[in-house]
Protein backbone atom coordinates (compact mmCIF):
# COMPACT_ATOMS: atom_id res chain seq x y z
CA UNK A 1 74.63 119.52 75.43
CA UNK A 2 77.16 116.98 77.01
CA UNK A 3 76.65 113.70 75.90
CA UNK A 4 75.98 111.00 78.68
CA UNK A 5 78.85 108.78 80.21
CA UNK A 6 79.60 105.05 79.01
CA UNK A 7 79.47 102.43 81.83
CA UNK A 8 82.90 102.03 81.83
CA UNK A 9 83.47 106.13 81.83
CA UNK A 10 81.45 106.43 84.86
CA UNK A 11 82.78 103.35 86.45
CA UNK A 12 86.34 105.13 86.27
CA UNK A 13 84.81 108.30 87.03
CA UNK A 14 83.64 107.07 90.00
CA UNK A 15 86.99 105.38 91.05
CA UNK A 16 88.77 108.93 90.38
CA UNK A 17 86.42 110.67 93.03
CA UNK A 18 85.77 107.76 95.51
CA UNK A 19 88.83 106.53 97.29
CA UNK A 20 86.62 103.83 98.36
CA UNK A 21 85.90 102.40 95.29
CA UNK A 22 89.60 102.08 94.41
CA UNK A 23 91.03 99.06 94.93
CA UNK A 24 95.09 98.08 95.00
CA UNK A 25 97.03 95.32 94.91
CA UNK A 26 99.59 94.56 98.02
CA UNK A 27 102.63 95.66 96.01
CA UNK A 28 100.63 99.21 95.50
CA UNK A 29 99.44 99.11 98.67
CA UNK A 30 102.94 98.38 100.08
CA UNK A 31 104.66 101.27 98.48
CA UNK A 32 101.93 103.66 99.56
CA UNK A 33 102.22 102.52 103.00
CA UNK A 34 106.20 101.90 102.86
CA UNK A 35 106.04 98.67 104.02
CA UNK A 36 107.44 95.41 101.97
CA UNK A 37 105.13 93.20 100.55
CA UNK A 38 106.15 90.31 103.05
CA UNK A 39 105.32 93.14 106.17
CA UNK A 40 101.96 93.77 104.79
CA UNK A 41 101.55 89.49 104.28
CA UNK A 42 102.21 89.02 107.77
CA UNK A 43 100.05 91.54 108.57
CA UNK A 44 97.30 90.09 106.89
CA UNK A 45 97.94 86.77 108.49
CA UNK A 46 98.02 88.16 111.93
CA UNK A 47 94.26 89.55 111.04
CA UNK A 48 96.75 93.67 112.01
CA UNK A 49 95.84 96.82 110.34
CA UNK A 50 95.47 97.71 107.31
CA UNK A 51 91.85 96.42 106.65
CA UNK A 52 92.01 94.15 103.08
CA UNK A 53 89.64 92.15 100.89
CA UNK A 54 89.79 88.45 99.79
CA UNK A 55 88.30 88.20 96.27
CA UNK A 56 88.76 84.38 95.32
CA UNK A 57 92.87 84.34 95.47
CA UNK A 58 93.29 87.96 94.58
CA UNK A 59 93.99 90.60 97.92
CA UNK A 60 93.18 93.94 97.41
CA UNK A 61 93.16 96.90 99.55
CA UNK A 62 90.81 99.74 99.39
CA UNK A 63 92.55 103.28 99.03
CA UNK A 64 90.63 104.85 101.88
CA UNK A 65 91.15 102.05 104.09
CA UNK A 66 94.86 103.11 103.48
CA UNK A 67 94.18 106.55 103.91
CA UNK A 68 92.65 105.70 107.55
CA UNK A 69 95.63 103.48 108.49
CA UNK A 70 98.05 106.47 108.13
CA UNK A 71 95.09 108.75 109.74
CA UNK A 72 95.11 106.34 112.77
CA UNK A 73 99.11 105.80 112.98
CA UNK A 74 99.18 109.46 113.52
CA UNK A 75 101.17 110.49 116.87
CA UNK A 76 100.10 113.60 118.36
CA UNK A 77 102.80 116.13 120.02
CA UNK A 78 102.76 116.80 123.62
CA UNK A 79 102.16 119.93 124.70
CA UNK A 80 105.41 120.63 126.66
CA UNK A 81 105.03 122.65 129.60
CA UNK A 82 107.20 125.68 130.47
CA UNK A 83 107.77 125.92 134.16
């Protein structure tokens, strides 16, 4: 019989299958995105995508608010036409 998780094994169990629960810190979030960390600052003060938290001083960004930024910057191909 398995034995049942710790709070802190579940917690990080959690974070390993929800993107939403993981939270990163602007220099992660900057390399992710490929952005420098002074992009994704202005960014944040112009209130532009990516969506971020405020946690006392600390920014973080959720990992599937990332994921939907690059989702969402996606450009779809034209379909050309052959006349």
């Amino acid at each position: 019989m398995q034995q049942p998780l710790t709070a802190q094994e579940g917690l990080f169990f959690m974070i390993e299958r929800s993107p939403e629960f993981t939270l990163l810190n602007e220099r992660d979030a900057a390399d992710i995105l490929g952005f420098s960390v002074k992009t994704l600052q202005r960014r944040r003060w112009l209130r532009e995508t990516p969506q971020f938290l405020k946690m006392g001083r600390k920014v973080r960004y959720r990992l599937s608010d990332l994921q939907q930024y690059i989702e969402e910057s996606a450009v779809k191909p034209r379909v050309a036409s052959i006349q």
